[in-house]
Protein backbone atom coordinates (compact mmCIF):
# COMPACT_ATOMS: atom_id res chain seq x y z
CA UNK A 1 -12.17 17.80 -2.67
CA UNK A 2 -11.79 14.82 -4.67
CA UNK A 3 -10.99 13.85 -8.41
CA UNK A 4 -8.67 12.35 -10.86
CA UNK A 5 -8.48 11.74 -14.68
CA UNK A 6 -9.67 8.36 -13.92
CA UNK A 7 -13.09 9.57 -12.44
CA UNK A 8 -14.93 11.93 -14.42
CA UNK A 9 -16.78 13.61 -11.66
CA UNK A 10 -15.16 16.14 -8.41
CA UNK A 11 -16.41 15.65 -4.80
CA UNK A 12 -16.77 17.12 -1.78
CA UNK A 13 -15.08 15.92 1.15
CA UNK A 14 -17.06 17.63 3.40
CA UNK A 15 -17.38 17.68 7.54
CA UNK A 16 -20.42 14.95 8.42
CA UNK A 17 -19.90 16.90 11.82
CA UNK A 18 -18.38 20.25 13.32
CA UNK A 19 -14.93 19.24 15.34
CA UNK A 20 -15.57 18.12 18.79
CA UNK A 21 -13.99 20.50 21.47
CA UNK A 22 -11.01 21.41 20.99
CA UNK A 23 -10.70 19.54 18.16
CA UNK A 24 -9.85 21.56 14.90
CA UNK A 25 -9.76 20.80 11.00
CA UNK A 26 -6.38 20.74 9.40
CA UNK A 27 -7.20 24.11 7.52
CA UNK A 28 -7.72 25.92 11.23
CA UNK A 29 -4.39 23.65 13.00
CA UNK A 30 -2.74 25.61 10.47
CA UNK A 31 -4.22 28.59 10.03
CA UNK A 32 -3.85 28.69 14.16
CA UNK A 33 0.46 27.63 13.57
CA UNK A 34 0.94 30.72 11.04
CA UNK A 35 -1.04 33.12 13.14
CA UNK A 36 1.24 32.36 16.34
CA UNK A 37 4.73 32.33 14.37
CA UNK A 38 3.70 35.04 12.78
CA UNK A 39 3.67 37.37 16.37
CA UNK A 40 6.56 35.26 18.31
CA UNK A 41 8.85 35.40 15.39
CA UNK A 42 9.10 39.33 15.20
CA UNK A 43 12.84 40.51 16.97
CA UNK A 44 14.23 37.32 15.63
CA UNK A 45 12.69 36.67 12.06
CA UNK A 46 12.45 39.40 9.35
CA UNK A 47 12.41 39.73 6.01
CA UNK A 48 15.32 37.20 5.04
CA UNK A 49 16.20 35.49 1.94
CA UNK A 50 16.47 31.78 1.55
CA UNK A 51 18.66 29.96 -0.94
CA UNK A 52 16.12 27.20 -2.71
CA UNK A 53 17.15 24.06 -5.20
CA UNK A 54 14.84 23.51 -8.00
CA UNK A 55 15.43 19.73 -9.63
CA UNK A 56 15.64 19.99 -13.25
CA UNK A 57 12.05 20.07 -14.35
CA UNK A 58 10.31 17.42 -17.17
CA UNK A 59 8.63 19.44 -20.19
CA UNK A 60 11.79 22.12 -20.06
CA UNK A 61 14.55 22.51 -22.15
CA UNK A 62 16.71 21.62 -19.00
CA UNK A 63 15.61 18.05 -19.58
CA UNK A 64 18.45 17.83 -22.36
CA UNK A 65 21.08 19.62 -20.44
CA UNK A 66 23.48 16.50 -20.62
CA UNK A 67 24.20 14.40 -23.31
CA UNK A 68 24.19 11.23 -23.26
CA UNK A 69 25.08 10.02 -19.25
CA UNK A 70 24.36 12.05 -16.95
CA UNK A 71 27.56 13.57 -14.77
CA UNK A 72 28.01 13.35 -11.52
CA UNK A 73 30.24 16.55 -9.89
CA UNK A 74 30.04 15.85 -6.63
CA UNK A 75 32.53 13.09 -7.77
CA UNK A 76 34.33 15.52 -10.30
CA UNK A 77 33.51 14.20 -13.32
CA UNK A 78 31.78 17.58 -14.26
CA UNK A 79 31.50 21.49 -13.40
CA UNK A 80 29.01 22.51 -10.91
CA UNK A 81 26.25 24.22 -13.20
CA UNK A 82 23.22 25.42 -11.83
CA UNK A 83 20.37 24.44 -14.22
CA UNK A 84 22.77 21.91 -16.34
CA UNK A 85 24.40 19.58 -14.03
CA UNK A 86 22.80 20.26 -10.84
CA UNK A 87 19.28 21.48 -9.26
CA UNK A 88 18.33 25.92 -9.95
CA UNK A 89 19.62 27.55 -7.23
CA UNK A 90 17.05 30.28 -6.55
CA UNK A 91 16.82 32.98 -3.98
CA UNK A 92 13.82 33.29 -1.92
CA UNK A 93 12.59 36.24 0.08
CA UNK A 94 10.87 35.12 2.93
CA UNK A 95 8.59 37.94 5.18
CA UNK A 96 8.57 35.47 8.38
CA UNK A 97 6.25 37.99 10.31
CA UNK A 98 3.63 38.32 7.06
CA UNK A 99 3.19 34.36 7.80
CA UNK A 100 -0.43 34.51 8.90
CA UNK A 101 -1.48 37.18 6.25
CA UNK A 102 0.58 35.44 3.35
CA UNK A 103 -1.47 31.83 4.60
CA UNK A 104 -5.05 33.65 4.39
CA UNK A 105 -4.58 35.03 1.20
CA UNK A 106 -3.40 34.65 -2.29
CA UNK A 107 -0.20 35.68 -3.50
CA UNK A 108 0.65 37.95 -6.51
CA UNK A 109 2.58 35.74 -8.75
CA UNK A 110 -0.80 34.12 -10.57
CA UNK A 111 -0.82 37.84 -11.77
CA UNK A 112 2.46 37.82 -12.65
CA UNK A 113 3.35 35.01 -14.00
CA UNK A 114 0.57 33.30 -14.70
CA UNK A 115 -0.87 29.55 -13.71
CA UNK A 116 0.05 26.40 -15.70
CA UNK A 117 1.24 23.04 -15.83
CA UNK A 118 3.49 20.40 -17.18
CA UNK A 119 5.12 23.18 -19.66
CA UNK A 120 2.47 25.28 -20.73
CA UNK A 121 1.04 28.32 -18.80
CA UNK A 122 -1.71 30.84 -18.98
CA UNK A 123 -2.91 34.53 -17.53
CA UNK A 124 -4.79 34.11 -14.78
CA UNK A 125 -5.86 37.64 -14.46
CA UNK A 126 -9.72 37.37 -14.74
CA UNK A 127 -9.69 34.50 -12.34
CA UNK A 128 -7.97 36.62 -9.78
CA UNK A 129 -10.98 39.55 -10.43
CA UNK A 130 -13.55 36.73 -9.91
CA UNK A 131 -11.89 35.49 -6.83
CA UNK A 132 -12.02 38.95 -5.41
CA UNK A 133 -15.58 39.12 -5.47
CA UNK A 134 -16.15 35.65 -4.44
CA UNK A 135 -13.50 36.04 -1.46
CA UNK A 136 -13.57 39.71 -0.58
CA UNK A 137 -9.95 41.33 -0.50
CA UNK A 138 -7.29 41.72 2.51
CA UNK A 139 -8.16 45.62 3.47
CA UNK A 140 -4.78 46.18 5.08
CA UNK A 141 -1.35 44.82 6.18
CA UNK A 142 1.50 42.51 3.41
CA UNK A 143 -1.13 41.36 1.35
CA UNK A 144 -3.84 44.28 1.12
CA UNK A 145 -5.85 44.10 -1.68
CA UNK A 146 -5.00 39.75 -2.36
CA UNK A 147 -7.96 37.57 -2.51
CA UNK A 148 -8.72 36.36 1.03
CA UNK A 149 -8.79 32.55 2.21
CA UNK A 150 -10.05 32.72 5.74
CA UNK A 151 -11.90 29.73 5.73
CA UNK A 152 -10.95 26.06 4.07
CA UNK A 153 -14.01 27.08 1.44
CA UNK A 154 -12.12 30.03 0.17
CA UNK A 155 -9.11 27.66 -0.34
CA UNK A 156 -11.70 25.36 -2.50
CA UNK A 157 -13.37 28.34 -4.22
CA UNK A 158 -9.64 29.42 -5.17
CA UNK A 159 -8.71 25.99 -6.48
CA UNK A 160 -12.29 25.44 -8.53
CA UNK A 161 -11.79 28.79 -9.55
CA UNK A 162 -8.13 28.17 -11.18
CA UNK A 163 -8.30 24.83 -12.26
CA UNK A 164 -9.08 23.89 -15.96
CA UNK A 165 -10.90 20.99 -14.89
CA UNK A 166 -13.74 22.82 -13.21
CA UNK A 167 -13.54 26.30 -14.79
CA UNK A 168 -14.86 26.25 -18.40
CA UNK A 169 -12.56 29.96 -19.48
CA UNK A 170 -9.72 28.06 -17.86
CA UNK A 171 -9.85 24.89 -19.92
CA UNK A 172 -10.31 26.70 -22.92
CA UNK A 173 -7.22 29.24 -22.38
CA UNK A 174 -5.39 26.06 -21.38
CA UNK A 175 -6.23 24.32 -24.54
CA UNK A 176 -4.93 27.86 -26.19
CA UNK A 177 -1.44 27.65 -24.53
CA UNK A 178 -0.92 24.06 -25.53
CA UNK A 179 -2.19 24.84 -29.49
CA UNK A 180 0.51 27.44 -29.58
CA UNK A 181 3.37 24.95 -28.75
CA UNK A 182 1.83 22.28 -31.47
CA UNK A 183 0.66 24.29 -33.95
CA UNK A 184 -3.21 22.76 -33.68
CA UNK A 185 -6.32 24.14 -32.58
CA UNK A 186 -7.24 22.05 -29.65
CA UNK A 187 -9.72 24.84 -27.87
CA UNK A 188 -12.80 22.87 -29.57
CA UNK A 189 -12.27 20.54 -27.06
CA UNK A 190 -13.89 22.98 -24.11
CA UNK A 191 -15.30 25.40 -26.03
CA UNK A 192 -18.72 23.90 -25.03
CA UNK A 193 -18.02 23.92 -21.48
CA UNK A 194 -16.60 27.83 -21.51
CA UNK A 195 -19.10 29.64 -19.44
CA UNK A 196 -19.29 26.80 -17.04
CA UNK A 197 -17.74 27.48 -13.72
CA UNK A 198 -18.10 24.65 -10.68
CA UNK A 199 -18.69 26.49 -7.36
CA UNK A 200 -18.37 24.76 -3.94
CA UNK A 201 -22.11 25.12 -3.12
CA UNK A 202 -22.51 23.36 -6.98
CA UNK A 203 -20.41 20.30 -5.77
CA UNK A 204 -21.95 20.34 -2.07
CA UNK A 205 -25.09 19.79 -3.87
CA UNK A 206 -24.07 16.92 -5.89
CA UNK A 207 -21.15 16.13 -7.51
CA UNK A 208 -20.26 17.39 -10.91
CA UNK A 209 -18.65 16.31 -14.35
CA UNK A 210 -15.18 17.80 -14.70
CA UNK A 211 -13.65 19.62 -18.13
CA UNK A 212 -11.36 17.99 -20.68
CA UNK A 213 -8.02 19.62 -19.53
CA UNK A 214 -4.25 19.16 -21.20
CA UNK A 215 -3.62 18.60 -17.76
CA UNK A 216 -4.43 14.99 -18.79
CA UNK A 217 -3.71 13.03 -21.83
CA UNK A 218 -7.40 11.69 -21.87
CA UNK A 219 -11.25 13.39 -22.57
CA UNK A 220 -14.19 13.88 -20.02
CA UNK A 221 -16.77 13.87 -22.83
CA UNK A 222 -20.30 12.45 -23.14
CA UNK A 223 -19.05 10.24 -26.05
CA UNK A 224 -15.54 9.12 -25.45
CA UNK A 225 -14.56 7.41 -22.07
CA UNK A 226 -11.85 8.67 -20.69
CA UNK A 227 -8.85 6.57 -21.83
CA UNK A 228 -5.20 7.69 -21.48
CA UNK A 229 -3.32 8.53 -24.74
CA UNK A 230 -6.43 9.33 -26.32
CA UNK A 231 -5.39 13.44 -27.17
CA UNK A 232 -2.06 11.86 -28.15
CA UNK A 233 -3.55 9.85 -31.03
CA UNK A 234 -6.67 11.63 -32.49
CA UNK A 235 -5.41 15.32 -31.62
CA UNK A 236 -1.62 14.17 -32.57
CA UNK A 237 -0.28 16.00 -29.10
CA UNK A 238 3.40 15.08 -29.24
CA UNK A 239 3.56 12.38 -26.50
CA UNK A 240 5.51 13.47 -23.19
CA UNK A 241 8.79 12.07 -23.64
CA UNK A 242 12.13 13.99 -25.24
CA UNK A 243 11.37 12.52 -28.92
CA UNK A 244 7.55 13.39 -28.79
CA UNK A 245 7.25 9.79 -29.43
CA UNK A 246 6.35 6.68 -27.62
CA UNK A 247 9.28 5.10 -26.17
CA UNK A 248 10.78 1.53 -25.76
CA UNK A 249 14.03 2.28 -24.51
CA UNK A 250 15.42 4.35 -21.96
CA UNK A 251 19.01 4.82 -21.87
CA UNK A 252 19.15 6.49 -17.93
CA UNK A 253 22.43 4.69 -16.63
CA UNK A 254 20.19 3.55 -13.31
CA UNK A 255 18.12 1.53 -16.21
CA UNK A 256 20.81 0.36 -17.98
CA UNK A 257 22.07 -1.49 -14.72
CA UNK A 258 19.50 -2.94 -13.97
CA UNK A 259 18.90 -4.11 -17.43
CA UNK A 260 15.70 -2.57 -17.95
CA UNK A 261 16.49 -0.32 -20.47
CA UNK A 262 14.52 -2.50 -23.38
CA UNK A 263 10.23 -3.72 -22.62
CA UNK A 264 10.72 -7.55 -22.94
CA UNK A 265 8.95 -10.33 -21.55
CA UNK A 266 10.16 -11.33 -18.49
CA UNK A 267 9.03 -15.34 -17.34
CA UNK A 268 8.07 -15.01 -13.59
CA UNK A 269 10.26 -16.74 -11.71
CA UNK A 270 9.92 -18.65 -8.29
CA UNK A 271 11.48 -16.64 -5.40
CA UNK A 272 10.86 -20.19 -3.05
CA UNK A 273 9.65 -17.49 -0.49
CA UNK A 274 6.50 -19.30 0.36
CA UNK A 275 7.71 -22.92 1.23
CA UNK A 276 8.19 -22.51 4.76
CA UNK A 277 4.60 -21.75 5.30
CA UNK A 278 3.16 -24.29 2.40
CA UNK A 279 1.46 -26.97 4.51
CA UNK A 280 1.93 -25.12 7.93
CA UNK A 281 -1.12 -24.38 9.29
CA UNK A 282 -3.19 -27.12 6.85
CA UNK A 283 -6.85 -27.36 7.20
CA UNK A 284 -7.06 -30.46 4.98
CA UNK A 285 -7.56 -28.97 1.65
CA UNK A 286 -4.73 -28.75 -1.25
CA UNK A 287 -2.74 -25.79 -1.21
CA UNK A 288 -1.13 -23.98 -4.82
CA UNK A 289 1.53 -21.40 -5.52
CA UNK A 290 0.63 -18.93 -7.71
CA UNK A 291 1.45 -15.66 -8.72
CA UNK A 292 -0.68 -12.71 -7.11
CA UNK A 293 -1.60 -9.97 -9.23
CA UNK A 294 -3.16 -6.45 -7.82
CA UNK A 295 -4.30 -4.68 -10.59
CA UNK A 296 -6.54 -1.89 -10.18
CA UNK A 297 -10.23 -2.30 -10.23
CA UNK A 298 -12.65 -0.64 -13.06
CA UNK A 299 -15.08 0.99 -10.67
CA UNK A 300 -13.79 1.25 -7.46
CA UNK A 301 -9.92 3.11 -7.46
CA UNK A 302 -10.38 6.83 -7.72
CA UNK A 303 -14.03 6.69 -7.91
CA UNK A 304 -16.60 5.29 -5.66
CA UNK A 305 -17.00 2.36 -3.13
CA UNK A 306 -17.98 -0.90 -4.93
CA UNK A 307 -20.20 -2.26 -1.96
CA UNK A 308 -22.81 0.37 -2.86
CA UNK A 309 -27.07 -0.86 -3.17
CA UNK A 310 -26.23 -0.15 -7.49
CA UNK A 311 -22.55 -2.11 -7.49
CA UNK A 312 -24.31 -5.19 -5.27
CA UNK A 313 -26.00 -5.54 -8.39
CA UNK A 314 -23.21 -6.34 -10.29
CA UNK A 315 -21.58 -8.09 -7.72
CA UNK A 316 -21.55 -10.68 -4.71
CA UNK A 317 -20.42 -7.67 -2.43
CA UNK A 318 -17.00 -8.31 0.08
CA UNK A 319 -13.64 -9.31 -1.36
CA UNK A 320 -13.14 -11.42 -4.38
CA UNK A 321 -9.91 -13.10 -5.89
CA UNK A 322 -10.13 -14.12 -9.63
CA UNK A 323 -8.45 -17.72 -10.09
CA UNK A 324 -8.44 -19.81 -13.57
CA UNK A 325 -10.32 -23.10 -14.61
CA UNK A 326 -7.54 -25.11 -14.61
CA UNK A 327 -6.14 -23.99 -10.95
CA UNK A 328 -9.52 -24.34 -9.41
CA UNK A 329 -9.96 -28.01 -10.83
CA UNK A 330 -6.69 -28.60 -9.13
CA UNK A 331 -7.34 -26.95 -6.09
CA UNK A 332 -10.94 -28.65 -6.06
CA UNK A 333 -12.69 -25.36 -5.93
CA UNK A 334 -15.76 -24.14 -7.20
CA UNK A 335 -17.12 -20.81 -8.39
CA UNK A 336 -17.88 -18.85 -5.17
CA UNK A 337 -16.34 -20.75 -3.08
CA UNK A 338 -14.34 -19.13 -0.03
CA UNK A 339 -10.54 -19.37 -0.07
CA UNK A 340 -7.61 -18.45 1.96
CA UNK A 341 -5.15 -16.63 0.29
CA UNK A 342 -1.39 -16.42 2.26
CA UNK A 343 2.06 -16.21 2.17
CA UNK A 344 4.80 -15.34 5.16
CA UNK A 345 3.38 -12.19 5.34
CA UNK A 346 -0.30 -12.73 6.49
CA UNK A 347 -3.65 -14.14 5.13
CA UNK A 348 -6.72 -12.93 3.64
CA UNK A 349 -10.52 -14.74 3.14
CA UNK A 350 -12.21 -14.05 -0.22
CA UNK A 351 -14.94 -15.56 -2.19
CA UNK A 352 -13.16 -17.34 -5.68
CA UNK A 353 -14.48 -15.90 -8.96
CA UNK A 354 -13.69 -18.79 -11.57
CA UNK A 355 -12.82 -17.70 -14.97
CA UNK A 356 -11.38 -18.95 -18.41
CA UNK A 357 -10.33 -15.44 -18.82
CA UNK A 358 -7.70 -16.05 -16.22
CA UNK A 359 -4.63 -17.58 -17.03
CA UNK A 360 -3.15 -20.73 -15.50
CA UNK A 361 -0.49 -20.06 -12.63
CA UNK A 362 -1.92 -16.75 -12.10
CA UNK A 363 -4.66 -15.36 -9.46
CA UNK A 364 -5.75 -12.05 -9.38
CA UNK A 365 -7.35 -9.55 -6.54
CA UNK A 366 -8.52 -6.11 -7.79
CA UNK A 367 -6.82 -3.59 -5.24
CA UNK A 368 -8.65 -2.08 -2.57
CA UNK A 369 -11.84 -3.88 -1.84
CA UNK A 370 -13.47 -2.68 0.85
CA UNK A 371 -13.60 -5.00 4.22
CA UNK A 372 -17.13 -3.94 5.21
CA UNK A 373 -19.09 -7.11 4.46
CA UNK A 374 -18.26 -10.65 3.92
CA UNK A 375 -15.36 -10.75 5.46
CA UNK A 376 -14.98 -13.68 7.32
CA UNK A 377 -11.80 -14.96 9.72
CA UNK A 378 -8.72 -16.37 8.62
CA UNK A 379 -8.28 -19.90 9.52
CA UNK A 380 -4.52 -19.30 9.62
CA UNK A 381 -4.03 -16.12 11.76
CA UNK A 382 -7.71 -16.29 13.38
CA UNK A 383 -8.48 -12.74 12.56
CA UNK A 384 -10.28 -10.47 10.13
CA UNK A 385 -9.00 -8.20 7.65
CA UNK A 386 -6.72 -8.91 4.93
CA UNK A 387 -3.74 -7.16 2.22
CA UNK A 388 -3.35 -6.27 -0.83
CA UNK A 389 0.33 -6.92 -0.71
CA UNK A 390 0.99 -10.53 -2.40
CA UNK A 391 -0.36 -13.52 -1.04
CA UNK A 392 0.94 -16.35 -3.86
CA UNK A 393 -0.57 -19.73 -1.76
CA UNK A 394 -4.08 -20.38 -2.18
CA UNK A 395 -6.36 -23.34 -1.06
CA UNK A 396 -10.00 -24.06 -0.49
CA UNK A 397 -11.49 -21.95 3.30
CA UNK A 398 -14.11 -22.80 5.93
CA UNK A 399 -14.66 -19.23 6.99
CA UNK A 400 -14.86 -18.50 10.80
């Protein structure tokens, strides 16, 4: 399955075909690994316990277990503290030859303890019920009685089933845990969406809206577009930082010496990497250093391909690099115009987008464009393809 805060909707990423042969999905290679250890790992694996390290964790109070720099005591400059100066140590039990039945089944802690996320955390115990019903239970052996998850489909059915984002009771008892650490209702925020619950057969029929979670600091609503921060300011959510605030300095030593502590402008500067291969392989036209930016792109990262029948429509379809007015009239290029875009590194053909928007000294290629049409040859390194790594020399192309 597939979402993110930055794409409102969750997919399926379902098999277009059943495995070839002997061929398996990565749920069965698995599933297949714990059932074998499982039997050749009895008379030489039992129940043992394993010692674990937990780093210290953001959104804990173990966040502010040193003041001010951080000590090191592997080098002696503190006391070995578990928790304080160095990572939990935790015990583990580990039932090596329950393996198999531990991997096709759900555990007991979401009972327990609960489910959460980024310091809040909420009972889970109706979800479990549901997932019984939905799953069947394990009728024997470690885990009688757990939830099953036989096939990958359970393992999405358990996921859609505990996840705020596609489970409406969730989302709402999420909201609850986080409006008893500020002090704010904040449940209004899902209460519409509380008896909604996404199945896998839901999303295998089309793909479906996701549920304003705390998970993010954003909204999935039909009004507001999602936009990070936005819980911060209009639900005053302290932000996620040790002051609750927004923050322009960091004071981590590793910052400090690299003198990035403070946000300031920084000039670019010229790193003369691209000199030797200015003029190299010239195909008569002039060639420009600029600086190569990668941002990502509005409608295609995290959401859907942009060389789609309704995104043509927007656009010329096949890779495009942004360049200003002022570095085209240099370069003697027009608006859709092909160019060759290269450092040391490699090459890539795109079609120029001309724009006052763009600043002189500055070209711009939104990250991952797909290389399914319009892609002609390089003139440099006589093959298709292309990079999104940084490419600063640009000049005018006669694609092959």
């Amino acid at each position: 399955m597939n979402t993110s805060d930055m794409h409102p909707f969750i997919h399926p990423l379902s098999a277009a075909v059943d495995p070839a042969w002997e061929s398996k999905s990565d749920w069965d290679i698995y599933k297949g690994i714990a059932k074998k250890f499982s039997e050749v790992c009895v008379g030489h694996l039992g129940k043992e316990t394993d010692v674990v390290t937990l780093p210290i964790q953001h959104d804990s109070a173990a966040e502010m277990a040193q003041p001010l720099d951080v000590k090191d005591w592997k080098k002696g400059e503190c006391d070995l503290i578990p928790g304080k100066t160095a990572p939990h140590i935790i015990p583990v039990e580990r039932d090596y030859p329950a393996t198999y039945e531990r991997f096709t089944s759900i555990g007991p802690l979401l009972e327990t303890i609960g489910n959460g996320g980024k310091g809040i955390a909420w009972n889970t115990q109706s979800e479990m019920d549901l997932l019984r019903k939905l799953n069947y239970t394990k009728a024997e052996g470690p885990a009688k009685g757990q939830p099953k998850l036989e096939t990958a489909i359970d393992a999405a059915e358990m996921i859609l089933t505990l996840a705020p984002e596609t489970n409406g009771q969730v989302a709402v008892k999420a909201w609850q845990a986080l409006s008893e650490i500020t002090g704010r209702e904040h449940t209004h925020l899902a209460l519409n969406k509380e008896g909604e619950k996404i199945r896998f057969r839901d999303i295998q029929a089309q793909p479906r809206k996701i549920i304003s979670s705390p998970t993010w600091s954003g909204l999935e609503d039909e009004h507001v577009s999602y936009n990070a921060g936005y819980t911060n300011v209009h639900e005053l959510i302290p932000w996620r930082t040790l002051t609750g605030r927004q923050s322009l300095y960091q004071d981590h030593q590793w910052m400090r010496d690299f003198g990035e502590s403070l946000l300031v402008y920084r000039p670019p500067i010229d790193t003369r990497s691209v000199k030797a291969v200015m003029g190299e392989k010239s195909n008569g036209n002039p060639e420009k250093a600029l600086n190569f930016l990668t941002p990502h792109q509005k409608w295609g990262i995290h959401s859907t391909y942009s060389d789609n029948l309704l995104m043509l429509t927007l656009s010329r379809g096949g890779p495009i690099v942004w360049m200003s007015e002022a570095d085209a009239k240099d370069l003697g290029i027009e608006d859709n115009d092909w160019i060759e875009v290269f450092n040391a590194n490699g090459a890539l053909t795109a079609r120029a987008v001309v724009s006052q928007r763009v600043p002189a000294g500055m070209t711009m290629m939104y990250h991952a464009q797909e290389r399914i049409v319009n892609l002609p040859g390089s003139e440099i390194t006589g093959q298709r393809g292309g990079s999104i790594t940084p490419s600063p020399v640009l000049r005018r192309n006669r694609p092959i």
